[in-house]
PDB file of N, CA and C in Angstrom:
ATOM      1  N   UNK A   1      36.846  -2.892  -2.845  1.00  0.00           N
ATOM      2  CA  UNK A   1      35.943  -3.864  -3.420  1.00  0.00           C
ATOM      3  C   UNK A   1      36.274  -5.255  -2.896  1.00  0.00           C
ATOM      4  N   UNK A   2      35.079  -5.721  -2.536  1.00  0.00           N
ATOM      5  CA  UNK A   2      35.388  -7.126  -1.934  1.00  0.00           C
ATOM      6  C   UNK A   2      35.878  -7.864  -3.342  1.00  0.00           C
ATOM      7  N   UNK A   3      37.244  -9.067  -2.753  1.00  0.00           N
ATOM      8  CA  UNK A   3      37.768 -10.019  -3.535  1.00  0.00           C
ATOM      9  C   UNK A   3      37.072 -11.673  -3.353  1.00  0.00           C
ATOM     10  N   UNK A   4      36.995 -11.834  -2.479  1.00  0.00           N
ATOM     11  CA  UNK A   4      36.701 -13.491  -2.116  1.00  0.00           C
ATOM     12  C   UNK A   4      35.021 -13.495  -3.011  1.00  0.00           C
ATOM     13  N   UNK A   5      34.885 -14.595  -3.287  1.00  0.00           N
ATOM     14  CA  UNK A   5      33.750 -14.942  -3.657  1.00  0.00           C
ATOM     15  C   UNK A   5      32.492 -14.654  -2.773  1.00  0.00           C
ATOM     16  N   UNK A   6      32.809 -15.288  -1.133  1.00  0.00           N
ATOM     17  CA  UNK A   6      31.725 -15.355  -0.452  1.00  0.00           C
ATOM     18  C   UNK A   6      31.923 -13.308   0.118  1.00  0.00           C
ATOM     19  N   UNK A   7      33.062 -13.376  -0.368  1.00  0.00           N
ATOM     20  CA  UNK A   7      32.844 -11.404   0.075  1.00  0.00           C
ATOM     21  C   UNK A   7      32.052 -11.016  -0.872  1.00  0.00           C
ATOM     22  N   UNK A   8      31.931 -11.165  -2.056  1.00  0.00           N
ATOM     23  CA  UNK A   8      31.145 -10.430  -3.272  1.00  0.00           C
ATOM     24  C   UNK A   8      29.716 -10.913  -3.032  1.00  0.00           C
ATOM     25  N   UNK A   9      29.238 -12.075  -2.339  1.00  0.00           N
ATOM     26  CA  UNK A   9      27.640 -12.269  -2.377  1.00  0.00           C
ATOM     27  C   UNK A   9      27.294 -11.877  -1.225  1.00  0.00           C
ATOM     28  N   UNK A  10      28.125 -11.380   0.090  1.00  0.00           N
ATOM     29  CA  UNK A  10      27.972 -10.796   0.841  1.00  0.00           C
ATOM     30  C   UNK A  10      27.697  -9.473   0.871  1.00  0.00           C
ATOM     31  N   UNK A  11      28.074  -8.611  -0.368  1.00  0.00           N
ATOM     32  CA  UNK A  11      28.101  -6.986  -0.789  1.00  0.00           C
ATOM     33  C   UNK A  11      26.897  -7.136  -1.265  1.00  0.00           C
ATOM     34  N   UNK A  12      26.474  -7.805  -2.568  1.00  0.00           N
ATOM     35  CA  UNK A  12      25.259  -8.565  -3.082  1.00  0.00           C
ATOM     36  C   UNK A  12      24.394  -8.054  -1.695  1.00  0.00           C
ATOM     37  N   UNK A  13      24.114  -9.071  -1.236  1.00  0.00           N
ATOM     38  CA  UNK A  13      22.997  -9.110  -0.185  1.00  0.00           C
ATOM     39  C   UNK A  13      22.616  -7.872   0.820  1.00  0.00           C
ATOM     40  N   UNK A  14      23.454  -7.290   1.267  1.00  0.00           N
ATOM     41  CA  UNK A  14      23.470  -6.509   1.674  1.00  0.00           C
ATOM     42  C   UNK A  14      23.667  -5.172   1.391  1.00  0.00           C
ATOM     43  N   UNK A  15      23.112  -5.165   0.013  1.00  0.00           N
ATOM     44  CA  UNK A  15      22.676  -4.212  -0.772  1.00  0.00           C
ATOM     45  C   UNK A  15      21.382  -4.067  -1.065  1.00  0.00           C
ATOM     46  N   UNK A  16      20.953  -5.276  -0.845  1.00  0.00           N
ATOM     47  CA  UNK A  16      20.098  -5.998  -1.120  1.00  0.00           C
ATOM     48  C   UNK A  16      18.681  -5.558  -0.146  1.00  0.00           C
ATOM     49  N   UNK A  17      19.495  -5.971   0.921  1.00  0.00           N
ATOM     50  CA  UNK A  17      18.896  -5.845   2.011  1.00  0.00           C
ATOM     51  C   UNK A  17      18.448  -4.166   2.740  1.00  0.00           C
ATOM     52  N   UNK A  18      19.465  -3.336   2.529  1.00  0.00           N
ATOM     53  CA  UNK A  18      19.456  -2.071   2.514  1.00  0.00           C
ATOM     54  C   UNK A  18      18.280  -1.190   2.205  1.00  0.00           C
ATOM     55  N   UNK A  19      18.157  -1.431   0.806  1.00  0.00           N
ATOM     56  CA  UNK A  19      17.528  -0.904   0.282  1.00  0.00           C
ATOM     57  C   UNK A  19      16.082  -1.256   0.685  1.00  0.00           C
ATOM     58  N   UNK A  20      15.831  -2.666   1.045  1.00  0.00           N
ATOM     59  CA  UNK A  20      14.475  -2.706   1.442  1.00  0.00           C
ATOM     60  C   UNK A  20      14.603  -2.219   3.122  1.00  0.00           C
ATOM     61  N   UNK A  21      15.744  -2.431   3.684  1.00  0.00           N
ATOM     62  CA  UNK A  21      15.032  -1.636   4.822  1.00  0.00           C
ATOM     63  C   UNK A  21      14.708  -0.279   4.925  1.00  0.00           C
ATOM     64  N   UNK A  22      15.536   0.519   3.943  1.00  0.00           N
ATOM     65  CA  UNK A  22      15.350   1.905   3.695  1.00  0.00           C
ATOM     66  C   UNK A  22      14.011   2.473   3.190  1.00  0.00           C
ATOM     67  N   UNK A  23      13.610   1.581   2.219  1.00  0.00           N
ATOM     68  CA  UNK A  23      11.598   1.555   1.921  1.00  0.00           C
ATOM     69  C   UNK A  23      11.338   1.302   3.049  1.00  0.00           C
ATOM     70  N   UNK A  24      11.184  -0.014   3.794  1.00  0.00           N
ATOM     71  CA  UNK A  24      10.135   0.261   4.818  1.00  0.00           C
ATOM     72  C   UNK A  24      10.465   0.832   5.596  1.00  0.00           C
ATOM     73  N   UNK A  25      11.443   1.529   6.017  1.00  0.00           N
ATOM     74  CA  UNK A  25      11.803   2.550   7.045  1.00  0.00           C
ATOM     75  C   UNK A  25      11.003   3.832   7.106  1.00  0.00           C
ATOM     76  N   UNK A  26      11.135   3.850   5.391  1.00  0.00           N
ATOM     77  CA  UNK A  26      10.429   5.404   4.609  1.00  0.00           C
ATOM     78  C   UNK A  26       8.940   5.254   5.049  1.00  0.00           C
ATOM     79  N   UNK A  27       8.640   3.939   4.748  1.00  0.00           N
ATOM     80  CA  UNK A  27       7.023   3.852   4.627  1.00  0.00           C
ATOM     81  C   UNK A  27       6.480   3.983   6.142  1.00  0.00           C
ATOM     82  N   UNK A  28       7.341   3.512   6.935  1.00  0.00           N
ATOM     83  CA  UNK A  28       6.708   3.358   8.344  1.00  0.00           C
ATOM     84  C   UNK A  28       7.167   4.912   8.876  1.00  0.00           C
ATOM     85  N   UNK A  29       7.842   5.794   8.244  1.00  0.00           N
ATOM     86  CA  UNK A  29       7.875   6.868   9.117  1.00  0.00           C
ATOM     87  C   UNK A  29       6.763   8.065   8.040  1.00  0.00           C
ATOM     88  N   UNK A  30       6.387   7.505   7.142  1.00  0.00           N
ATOM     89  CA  UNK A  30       5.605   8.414   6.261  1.00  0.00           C
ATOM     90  C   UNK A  30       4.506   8.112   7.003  1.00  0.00           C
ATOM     91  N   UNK A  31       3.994   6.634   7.754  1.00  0.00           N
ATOM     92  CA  UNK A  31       2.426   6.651   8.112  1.00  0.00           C
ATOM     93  C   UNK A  31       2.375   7.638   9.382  1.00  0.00           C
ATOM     94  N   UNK A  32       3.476   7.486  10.498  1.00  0.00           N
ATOM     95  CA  UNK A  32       3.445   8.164  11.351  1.00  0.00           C
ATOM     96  C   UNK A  32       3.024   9.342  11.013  1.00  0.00           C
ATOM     97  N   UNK A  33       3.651   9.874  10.293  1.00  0.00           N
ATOM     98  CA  UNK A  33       3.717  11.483  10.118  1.00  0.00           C
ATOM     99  C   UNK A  33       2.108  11.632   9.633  1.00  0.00           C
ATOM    100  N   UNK A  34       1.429  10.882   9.089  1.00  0.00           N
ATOM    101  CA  UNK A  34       0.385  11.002   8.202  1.00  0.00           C
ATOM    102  C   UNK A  34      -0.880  10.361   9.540  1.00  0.00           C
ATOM    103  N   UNK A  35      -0.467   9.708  10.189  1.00  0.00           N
ATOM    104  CA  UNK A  35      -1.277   9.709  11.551  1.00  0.00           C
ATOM    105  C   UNK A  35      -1.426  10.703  12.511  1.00  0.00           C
ATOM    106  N   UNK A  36      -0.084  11.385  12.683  1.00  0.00           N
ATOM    107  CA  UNK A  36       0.032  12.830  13.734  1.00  0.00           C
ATOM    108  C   UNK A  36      -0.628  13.925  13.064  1.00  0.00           C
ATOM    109  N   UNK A  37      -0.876  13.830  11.598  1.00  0.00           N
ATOM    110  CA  UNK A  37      -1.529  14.766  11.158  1.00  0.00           C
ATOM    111  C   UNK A  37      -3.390  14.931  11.209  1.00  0.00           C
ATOM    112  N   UNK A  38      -3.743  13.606  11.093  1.00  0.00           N
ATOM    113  CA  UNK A  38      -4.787  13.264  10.906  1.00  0.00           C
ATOM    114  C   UNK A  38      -5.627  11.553  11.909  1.00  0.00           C
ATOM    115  N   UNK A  39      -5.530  11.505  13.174  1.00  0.00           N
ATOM    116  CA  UNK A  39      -5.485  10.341  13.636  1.00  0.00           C
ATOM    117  C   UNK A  39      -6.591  10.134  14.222  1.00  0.00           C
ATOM    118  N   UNK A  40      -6.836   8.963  13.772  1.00  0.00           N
ATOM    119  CA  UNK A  40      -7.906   8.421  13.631  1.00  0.00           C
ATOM    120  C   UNK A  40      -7.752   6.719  13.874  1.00  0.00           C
ATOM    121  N   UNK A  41      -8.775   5.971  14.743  1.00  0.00           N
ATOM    122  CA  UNK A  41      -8.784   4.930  15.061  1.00  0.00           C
ATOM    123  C   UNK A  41      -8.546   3.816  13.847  1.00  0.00           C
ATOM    124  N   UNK A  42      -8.693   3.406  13.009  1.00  0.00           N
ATOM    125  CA  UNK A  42      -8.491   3.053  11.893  1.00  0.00           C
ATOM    126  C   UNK A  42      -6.853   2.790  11.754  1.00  0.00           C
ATOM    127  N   UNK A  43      -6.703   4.156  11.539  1.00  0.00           N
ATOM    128  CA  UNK A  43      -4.988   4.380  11.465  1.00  0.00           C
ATOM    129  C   UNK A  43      -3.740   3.933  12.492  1.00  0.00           C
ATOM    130  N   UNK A  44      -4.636   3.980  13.362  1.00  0.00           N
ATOM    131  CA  UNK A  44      -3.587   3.874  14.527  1.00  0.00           C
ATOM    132  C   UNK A  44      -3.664   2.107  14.488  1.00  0.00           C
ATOM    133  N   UNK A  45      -4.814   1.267  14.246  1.00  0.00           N
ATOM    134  CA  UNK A  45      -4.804  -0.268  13.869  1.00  0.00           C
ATOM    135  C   UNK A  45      -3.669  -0.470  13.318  1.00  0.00           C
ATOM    136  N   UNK A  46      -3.789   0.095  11.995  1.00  0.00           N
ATOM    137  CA  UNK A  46      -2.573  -0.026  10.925  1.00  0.00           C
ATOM    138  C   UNK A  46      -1.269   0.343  11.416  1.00  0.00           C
ATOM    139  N   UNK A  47      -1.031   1.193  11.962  1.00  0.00           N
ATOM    140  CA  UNK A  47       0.514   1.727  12.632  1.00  0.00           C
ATOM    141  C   UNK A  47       0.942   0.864  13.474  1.00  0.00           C
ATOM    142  N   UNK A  48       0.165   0.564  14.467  1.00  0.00           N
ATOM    143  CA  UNK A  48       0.169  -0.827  15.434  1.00  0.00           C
ATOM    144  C   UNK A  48       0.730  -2.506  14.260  1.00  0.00           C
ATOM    145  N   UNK A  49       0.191  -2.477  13.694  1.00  0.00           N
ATOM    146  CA  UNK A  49       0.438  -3.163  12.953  1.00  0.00           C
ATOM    147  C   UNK A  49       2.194  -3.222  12.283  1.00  0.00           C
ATOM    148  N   UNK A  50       2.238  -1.856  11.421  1.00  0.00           N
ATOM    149  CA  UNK A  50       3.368  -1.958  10.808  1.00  0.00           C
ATOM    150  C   UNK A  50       4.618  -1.450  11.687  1.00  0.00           C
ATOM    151  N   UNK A  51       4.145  -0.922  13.337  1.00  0.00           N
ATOM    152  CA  UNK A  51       5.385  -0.809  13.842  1.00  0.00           C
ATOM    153  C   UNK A  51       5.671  -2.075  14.862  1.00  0.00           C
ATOM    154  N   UNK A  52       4.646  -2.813  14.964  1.00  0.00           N
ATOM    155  CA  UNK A  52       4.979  -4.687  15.657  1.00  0.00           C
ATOM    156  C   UNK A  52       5.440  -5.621  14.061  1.00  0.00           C
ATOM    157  N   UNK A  53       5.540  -5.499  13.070  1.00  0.00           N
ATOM    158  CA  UNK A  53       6.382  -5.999  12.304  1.00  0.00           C
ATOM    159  C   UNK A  53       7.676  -5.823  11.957  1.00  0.00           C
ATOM    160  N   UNK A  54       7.619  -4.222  11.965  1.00  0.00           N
ATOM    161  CA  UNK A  54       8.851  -3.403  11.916  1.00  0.00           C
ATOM    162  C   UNK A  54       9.714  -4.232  13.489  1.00  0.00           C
ATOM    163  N   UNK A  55       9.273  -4.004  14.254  1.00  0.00           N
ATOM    164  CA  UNK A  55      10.216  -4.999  15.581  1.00  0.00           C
ATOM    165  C   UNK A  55      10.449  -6.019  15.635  1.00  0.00           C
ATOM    166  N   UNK A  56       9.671  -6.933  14.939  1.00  0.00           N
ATOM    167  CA  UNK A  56      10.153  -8.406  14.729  1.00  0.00           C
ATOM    168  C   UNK A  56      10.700  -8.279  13.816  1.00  0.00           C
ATOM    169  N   UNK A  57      11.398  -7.722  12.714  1.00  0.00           N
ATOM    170  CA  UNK A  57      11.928  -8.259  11.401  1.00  0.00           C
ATOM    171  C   UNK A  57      13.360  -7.221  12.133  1.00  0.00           C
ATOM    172  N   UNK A  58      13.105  -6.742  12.997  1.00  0.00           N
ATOM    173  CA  UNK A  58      14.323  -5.903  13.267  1.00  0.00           C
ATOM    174  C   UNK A  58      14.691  -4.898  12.523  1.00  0.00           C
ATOM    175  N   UNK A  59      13.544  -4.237  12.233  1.00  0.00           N
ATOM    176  CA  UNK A  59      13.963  -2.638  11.872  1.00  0.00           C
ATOM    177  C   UNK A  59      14.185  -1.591  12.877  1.00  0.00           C
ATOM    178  N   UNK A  60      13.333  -1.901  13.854  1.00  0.00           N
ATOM    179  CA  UNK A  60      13.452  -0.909  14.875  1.00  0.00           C
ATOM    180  C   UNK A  60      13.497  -1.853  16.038  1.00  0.00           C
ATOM    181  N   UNK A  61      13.809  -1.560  17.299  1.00  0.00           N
ATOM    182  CA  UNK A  61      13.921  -2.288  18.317  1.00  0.00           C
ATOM    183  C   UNK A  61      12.510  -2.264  19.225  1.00  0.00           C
ATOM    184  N   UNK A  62      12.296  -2.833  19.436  1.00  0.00           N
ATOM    185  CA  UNK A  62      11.147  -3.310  20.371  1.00  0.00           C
ATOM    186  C   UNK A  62      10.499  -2.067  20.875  1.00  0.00           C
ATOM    187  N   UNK A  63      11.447  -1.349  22.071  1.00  0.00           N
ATOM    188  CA  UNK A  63      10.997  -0.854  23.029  1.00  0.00           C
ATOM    189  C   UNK A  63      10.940   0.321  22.302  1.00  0.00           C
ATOM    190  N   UNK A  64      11.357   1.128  21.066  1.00  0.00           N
ATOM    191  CA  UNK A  64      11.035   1.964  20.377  1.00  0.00           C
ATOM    192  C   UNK A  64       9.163   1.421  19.593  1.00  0.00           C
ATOM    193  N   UNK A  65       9.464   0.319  19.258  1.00  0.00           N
ATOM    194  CA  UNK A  65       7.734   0.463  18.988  1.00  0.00           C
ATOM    195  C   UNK A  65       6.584   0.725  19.721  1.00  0.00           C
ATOM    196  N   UNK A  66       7.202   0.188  21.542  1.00  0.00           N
ATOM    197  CA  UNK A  66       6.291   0.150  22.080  1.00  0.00           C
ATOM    198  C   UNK A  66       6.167   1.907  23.154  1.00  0.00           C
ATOM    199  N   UNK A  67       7.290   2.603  22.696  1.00  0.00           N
ATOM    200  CA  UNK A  67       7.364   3.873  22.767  1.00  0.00           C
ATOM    201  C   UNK A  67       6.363   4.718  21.926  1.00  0.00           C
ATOM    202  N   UNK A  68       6.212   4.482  20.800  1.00  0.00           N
ATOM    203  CA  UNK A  68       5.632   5.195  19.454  1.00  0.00           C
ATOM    204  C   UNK A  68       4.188   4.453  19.600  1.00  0.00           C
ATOM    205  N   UNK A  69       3.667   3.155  19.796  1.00  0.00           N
ATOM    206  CA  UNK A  69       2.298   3.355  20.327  1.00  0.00           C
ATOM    207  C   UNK A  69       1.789   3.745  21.272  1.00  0.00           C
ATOM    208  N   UNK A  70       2.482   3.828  22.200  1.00  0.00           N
ATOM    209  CA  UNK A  70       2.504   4.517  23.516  1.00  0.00           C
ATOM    210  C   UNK A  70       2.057   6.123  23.345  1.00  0.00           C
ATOM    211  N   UNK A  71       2.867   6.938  22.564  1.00  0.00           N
ATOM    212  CA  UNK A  71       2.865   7.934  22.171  1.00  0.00           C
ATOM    213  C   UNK A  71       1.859   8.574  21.186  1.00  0.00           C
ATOM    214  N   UNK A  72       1.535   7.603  20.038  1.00  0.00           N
ATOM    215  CA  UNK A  72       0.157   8.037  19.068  1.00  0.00           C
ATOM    216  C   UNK A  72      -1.179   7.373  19.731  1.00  0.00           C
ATOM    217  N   UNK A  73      -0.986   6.689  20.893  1.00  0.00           N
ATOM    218  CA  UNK A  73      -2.300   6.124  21.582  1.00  0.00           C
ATOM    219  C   UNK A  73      -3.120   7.631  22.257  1.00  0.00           C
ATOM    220  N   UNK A  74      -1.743   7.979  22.954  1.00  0.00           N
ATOM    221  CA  UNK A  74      -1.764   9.067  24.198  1.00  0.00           C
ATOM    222  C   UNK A  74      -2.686  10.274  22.765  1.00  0.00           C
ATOM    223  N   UNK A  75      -2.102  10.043  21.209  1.00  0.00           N
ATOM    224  CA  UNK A  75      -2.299  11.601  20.898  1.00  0.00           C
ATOM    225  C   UNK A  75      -4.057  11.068  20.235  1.00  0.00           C
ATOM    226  N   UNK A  76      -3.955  10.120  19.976  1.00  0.00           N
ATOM    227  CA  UNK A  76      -5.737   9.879  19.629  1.00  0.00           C
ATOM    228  C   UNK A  76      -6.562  10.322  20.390  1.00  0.00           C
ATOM    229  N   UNK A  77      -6.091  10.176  21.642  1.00  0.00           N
ATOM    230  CA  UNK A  77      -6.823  10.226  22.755  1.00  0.00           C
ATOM    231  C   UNK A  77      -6.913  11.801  22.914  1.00  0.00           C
ATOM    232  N   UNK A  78      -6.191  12.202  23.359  1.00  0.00           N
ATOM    233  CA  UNK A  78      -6.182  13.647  23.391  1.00  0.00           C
ATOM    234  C   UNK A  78      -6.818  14.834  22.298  1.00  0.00           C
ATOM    235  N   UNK A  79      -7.005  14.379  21.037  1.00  0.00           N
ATOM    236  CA  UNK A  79      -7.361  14.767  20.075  1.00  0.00           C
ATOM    237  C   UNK A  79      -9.254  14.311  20.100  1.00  0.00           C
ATOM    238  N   UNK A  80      -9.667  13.297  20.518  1.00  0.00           N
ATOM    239  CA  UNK A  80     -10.874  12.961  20.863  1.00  0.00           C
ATOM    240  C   UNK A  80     -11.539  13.155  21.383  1.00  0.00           C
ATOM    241  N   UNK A  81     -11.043  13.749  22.880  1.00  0.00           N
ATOM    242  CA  UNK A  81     -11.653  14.476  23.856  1.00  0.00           C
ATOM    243  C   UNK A  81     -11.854  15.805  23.771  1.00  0.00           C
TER     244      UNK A  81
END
């Protein structure tokens, strides 16, 4: 257990913090899954969306987002034709 003061608001926060990245982690891998099932132009807006936020706030790294639109672009497409 942290002793110092600034150690204890440091545990604080980053508990803090955890937990919300662990929701939106959940949420952004629940849409995926819920896009590969059912994808549709609409959806893929929104995924675009929450996986270019997800990279700026630093949940996931960049070149993983731009992997995963890369990847549900390719499956819209394929599913359309």
């Amino acid at each position: 257990m942290p002793i110092t003061q600034s150690a204890k608001k440091a545990l604080r926060q980053n508990t803090k913090r955890r937990v919300k990245n662990l929701a939106q982690n959940r949420n952004l891998k629940d849409a995926v899954k819920e896009f590969r099932k059912t994808p549709s132009k609409e959806a893929l807006s929104t995924i675009f969306k929450k996986l270019d936020k997800s990279a700026k706030v630093g949940l996931i790294k960049d070149n993983k987002a731009d992997r995963l639109k890369s990847r549900l672009s390719t499956l819209l497409t394929k599913t359309t034709k």
